[in-house]
N, C-alpha and C. Protein backbone atom coordinates (compact mmCIF):
# COMPACT_ATOMS: atom_id res chain seq x y z
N UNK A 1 -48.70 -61.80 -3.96
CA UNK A 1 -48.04 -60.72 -4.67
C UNK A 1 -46.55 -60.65 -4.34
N UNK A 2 -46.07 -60.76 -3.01
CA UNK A 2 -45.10 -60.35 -2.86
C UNK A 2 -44.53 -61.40 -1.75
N UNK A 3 -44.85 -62.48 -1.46
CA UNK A 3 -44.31 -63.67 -0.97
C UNK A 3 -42.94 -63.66 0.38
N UNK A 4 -41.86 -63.64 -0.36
CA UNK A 4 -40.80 -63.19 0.07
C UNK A 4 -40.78 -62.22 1.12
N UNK A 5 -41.08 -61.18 0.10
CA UNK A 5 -41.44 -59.88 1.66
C UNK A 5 -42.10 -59.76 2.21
N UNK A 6 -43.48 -60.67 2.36
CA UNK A 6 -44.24 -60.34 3.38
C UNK A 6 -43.73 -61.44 4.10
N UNK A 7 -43.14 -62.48 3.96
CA UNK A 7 -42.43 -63.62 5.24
C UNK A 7 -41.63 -62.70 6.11
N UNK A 8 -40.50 -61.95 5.33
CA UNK A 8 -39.73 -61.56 5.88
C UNK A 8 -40.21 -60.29 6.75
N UNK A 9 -41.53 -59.54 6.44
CA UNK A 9 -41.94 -58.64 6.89
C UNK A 9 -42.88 -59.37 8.25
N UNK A 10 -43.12 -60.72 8.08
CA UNK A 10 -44.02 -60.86 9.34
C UNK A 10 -42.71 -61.53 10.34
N UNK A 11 -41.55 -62.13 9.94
CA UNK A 11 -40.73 -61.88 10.81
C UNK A 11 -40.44 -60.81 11.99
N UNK A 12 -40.50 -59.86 10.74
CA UNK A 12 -39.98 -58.40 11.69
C UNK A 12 -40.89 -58.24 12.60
N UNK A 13 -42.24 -58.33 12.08
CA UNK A 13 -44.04 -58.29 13.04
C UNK A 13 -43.74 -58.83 14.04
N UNK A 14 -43.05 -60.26 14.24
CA UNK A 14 -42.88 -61.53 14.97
C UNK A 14 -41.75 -61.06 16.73
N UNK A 15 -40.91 -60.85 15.77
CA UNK A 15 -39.72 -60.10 16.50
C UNK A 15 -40.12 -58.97 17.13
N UNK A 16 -40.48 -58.23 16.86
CA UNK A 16 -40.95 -57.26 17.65
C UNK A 16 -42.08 -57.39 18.30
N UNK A 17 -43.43 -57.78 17.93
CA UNK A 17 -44.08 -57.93 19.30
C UNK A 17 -43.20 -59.33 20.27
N UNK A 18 -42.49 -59.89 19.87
CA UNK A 18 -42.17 -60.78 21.16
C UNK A 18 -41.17 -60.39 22.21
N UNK A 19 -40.50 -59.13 21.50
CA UNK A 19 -39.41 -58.38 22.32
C UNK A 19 -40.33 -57.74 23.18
N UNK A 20 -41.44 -57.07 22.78
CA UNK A 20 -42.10 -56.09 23.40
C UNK A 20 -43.28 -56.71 24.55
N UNK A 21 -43.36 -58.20 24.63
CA UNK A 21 -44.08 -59.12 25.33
C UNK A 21 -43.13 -59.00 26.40
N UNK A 22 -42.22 -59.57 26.32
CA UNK A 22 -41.05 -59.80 26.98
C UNK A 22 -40.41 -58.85 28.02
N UNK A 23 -40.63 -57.60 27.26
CA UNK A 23 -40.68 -56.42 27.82
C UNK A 23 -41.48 -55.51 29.12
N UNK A 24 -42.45 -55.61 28.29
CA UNK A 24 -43.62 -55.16 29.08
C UNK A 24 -44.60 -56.57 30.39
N UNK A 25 -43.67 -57.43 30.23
CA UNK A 25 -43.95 -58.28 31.00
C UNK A 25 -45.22 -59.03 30.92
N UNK A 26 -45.77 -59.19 29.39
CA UNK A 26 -46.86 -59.95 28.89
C UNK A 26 -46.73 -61.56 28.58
N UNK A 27 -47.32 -62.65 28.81
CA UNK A 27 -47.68 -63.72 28.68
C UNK A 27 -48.29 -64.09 27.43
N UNK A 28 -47.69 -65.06 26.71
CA UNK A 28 -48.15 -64.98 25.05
C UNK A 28 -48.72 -66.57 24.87
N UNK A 29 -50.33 -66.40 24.79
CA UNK A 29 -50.75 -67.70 25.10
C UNK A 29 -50.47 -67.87 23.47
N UNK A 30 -51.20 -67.65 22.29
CA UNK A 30 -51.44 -68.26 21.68
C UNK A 30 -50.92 -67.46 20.10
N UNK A 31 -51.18 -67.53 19.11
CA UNK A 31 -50.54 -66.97 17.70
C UNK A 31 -51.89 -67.57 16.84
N UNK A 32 -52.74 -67.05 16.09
CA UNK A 32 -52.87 -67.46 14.71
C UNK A 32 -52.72 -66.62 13.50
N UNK A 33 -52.28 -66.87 12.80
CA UNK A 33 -51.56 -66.39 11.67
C UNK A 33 -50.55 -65.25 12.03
N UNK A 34 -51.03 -63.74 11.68
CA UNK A 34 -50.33 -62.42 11.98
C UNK A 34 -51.01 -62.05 13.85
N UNK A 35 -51.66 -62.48 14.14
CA UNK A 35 -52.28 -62.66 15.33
C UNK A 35 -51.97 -62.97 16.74
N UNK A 36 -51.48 -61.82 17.88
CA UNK A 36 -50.75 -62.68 18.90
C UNK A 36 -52.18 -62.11 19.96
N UNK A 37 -52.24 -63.20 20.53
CA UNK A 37 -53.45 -63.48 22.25
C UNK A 37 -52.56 -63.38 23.44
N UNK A 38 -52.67 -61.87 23.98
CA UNK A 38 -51.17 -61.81 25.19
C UNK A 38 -52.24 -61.37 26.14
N UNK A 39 -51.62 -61.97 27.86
CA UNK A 39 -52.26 -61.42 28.33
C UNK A 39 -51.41 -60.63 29.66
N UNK A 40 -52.27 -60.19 30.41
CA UNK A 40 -51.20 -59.35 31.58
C UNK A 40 -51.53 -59.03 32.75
N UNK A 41 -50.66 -59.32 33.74
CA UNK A 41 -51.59 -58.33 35.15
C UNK A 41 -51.99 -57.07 35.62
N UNK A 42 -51.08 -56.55 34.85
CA UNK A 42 -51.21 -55.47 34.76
C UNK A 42 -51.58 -54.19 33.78
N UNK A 43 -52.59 -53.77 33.73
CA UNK A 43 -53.22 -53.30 32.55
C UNK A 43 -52.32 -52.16 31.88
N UNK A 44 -52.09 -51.30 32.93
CA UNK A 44 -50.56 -50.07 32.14
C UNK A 44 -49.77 -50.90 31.38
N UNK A 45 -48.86 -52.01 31.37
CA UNK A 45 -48.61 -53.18 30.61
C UNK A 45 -48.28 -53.36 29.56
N UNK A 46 -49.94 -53.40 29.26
CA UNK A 46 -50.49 -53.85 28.31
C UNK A 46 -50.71 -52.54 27.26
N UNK A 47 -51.01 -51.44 28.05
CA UNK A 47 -51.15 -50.31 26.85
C UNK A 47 -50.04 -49.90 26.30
N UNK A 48 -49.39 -49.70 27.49
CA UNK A 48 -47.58 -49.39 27.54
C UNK A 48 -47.14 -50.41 26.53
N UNK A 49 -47.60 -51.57 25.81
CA UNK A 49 -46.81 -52.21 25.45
C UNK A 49 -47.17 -52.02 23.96
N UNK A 50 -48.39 -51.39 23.88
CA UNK A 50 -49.28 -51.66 22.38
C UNK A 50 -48.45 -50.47 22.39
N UNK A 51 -48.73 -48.90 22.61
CA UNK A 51 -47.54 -47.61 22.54
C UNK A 51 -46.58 -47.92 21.89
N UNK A 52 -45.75 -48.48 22.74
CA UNK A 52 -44.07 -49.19 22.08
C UNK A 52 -44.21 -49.84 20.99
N UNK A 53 -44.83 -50.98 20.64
CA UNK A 53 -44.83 -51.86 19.37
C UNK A 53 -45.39 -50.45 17.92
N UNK A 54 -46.52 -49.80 18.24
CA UNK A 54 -47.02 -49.42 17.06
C UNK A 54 -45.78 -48.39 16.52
N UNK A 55 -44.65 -47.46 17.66
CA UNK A 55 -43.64 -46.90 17.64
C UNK A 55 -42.68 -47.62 17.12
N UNK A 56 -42.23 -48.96 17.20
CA UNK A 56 -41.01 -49.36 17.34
C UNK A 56 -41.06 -49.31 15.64
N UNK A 57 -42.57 -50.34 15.54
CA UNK A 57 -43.01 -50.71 13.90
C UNK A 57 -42.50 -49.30 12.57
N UNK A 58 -43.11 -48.07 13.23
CA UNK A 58 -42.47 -47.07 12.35
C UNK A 58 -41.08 -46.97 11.96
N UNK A 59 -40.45 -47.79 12.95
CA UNK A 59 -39.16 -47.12 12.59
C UNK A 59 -38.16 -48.61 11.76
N UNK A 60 -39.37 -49.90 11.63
CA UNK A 60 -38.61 -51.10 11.83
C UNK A 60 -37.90 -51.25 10.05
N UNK A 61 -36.94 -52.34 10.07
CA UNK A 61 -36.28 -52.73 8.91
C UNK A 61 -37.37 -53.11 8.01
N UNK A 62 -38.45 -52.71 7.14
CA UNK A 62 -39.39 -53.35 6.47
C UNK A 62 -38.67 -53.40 4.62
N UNK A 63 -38.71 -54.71 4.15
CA UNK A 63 -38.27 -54.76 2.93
C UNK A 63 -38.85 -53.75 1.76
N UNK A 64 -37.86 -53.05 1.19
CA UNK A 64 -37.97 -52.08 0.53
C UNK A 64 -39.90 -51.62 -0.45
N UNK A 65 -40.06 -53.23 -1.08
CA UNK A 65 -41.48 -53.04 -1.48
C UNK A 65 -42.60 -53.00 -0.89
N UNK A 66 -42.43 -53.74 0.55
CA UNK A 66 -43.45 -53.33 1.53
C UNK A 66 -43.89 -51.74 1.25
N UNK A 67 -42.54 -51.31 1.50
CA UNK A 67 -42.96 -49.58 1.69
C UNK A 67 -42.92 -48.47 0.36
N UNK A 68 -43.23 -49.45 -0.44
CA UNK A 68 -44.06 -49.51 -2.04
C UNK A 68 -45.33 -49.69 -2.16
N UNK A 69 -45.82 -50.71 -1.59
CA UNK A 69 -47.11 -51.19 -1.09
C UNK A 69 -47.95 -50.44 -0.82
N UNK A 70 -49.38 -50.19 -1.28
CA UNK A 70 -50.21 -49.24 -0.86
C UNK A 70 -50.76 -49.46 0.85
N UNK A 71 -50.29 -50.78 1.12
CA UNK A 71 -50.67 -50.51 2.86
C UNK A 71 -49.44 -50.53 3.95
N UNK A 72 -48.05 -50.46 3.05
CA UNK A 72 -46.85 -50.11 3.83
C UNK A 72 -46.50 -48.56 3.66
N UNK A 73 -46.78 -48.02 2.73
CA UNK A 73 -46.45 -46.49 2.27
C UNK A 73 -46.25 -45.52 3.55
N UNK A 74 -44.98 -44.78 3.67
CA UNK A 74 -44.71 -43.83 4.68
C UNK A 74 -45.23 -42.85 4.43
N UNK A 75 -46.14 -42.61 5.29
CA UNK A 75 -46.64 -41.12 5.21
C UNK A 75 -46.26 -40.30 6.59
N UNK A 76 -45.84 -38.82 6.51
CA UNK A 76 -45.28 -38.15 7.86
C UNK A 76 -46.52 -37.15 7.85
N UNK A 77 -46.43 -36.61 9.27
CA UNK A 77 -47.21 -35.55 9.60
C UNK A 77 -46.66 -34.84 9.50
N UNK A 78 -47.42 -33.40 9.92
CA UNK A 78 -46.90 -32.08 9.50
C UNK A 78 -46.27 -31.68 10.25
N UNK A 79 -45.28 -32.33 11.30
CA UNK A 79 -44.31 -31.94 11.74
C UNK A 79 -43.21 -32.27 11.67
N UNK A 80 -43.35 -33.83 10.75
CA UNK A 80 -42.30 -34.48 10.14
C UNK A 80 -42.20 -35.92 10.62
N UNK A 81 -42.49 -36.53 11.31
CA UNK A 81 -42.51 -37.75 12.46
C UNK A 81 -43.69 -38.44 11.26
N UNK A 82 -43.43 -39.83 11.65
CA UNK A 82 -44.20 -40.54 10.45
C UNK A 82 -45.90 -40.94 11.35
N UNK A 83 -46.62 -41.22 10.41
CA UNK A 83 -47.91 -41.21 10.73
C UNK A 83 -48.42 -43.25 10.33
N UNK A 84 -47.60 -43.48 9.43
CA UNK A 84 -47.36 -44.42 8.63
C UNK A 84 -46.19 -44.86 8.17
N UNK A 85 -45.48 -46.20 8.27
CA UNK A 85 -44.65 -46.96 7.85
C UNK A 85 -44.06 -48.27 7.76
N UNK A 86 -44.48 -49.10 6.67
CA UNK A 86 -44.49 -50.04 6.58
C UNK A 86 -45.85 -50.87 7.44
N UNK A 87 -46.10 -52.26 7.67
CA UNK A 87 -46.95 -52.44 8.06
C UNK A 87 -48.20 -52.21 9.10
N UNK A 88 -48.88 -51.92 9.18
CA UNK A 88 -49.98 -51.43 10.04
C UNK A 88 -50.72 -52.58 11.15
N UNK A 89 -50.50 -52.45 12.15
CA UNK A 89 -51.01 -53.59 13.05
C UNK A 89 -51.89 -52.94 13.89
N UNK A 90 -53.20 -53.50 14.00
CA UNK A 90 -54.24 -53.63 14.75
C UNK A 90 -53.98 -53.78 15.73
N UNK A 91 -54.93 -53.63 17.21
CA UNK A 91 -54.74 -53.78 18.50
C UNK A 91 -55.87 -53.71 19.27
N UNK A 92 -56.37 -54.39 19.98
CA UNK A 92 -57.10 -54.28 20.50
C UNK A 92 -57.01 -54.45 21.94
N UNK A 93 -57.76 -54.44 23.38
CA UNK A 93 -57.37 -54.42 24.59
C UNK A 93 -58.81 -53.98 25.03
N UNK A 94 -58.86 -55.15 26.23
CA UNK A 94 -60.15 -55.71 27.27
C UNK A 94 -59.72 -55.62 28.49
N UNK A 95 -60.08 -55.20 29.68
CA UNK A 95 -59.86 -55.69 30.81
C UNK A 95 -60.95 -56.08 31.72
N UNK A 96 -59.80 -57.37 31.55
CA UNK A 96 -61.58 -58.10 32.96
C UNK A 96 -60.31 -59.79 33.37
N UNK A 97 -61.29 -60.28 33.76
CA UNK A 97 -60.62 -61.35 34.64
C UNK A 97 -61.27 -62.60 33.21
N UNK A 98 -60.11 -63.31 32.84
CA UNK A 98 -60.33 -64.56 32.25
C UNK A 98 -60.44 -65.80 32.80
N UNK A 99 -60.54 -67.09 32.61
CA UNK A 99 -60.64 -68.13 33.31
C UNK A 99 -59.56 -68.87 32.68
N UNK A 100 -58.44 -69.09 33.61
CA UNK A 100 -56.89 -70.01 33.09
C UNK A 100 -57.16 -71.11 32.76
N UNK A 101 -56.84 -71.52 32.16
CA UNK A 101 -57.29 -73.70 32.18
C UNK A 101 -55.71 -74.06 31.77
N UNK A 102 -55.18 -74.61 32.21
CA UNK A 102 -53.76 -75.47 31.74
C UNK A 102 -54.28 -76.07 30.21
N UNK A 103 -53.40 -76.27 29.20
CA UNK A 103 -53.35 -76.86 28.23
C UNK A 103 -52.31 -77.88 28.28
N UNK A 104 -52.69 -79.33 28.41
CA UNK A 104 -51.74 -80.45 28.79
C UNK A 104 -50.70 -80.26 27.39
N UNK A 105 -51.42 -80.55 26.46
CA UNK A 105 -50.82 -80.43 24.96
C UNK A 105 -50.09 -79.86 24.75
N UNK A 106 -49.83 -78.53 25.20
CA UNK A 106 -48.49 -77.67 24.89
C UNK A 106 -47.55 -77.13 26.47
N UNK A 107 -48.25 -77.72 27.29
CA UNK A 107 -47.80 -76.93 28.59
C UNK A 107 -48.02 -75.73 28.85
N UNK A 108 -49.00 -75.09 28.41
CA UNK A 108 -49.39 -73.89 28.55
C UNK A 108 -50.38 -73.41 29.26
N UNK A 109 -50.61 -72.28 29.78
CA UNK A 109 -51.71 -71.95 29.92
C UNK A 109 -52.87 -71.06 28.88
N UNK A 110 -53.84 -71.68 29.14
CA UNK A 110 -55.12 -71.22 27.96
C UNK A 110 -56.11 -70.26 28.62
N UNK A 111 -56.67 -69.39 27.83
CA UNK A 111 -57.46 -68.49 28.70
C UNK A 111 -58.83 -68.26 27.73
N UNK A 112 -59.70 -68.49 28.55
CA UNK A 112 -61.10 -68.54 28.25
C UNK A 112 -62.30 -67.64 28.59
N UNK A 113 -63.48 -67.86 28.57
CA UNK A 113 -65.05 -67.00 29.28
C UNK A 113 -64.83 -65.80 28.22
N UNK A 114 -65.75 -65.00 28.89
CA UNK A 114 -66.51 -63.62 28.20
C UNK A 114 -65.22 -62.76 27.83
N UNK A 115 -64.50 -62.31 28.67
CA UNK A 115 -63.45 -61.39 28.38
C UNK A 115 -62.48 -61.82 27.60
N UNK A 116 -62.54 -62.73 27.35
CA UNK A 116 -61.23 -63.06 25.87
C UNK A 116 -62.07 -62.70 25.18
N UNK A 117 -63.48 -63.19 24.81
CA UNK A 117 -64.43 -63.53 24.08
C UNK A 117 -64.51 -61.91 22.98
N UNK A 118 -64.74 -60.94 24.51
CA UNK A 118 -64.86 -59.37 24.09
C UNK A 118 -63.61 -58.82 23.64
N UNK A 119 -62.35 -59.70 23.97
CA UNK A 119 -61.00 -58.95 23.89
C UNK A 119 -61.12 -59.13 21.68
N UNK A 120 -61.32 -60.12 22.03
CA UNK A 120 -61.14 -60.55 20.41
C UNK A 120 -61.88 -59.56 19.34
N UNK A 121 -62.83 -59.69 20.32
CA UNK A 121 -64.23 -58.65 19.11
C UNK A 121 -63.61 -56.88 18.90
N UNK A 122 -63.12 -56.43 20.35
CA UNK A 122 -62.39 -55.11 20.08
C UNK A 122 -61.17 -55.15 19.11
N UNK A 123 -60.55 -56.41 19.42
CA UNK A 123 -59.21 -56.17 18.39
C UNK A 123 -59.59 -56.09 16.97
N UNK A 124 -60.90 -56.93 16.44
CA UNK A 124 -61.38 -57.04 15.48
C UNK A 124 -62.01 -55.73 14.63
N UNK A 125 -62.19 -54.69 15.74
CA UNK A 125 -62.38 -53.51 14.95
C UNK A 125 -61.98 -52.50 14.71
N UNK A 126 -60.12 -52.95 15.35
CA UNK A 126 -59.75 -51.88 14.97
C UNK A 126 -58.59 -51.83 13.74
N UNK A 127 -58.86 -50.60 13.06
CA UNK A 127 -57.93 -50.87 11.92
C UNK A 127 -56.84 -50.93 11.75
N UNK A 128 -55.65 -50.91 10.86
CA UNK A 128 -54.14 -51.23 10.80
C UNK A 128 -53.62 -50.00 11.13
N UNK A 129 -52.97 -50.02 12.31
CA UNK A 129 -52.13 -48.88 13.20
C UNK A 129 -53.13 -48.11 14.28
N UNK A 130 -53.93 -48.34 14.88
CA UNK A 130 -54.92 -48.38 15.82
C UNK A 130 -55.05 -49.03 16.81
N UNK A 131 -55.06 -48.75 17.70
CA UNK A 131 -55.24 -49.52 18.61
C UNK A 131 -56.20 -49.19 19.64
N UNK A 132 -57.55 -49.92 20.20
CA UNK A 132 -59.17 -49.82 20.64
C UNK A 132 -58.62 -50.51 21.86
């Protein structure tokens, strides 16, 4: 539908959770598609960091038709502060101990076992601007 602006809108997605990785002192193993796999030692972190991103997102540069879009549309609460704007990102968050494995292929580290396993399934249910 809208090509252009949603590149430029997952830019903005892009940019901002990686400021907010960076920030909150998160480790960014992996990306698929709109999708980032971060992990952390510290669990305040990690919530502290989802807080900031779903905040920052309200207020971010989103191309004008995004927030035309029936799933970018600003909506405010009744005190005036927005409830909704522009794209809606999911979140999810597990804590437990993963198993590291080096990834020769990218120089990275990869993280594996049950608790990614569960991290994935929570992120998976929660909806756009939510965070489980």
């Amino acid at each position: 539908q809208m090509p252009q602006e949603m590149a430029y809108a997952l830019d903005v997605h892009n940019d901002v959770m990686r400021a907010a990785i960076r920030e909150f002192r998160g480790y960014e193993v992996s990306t698929s598609g709109d999708s980032f796999f971060v992990v952390f030692q510290d669990c305040k972190d990690a919530f502290d960091m989802c807080i900031h991103i779903q905040k920052v997102l309200l207020e971010a540069e989103w191309p004008p038709r995004i927030l035309e879009y029936e799933g970018g549309l600003p909506v405010r609460s009744s005190n005036g502060g927005w409830l909704w704007r522009g794209l809606r990102v999911r979140m999810g968050m597990h804590l437990g101990k993963p198993s590291p494995e080096p990834n020769v292929a990218n120089q990275k580290v990869d993280y594996f076992g049950p608790t990614v396993n569960l991290a994935a399934r929570v992120a998976s249910k929660a909806m756009g601007g939510q965070i489980l």
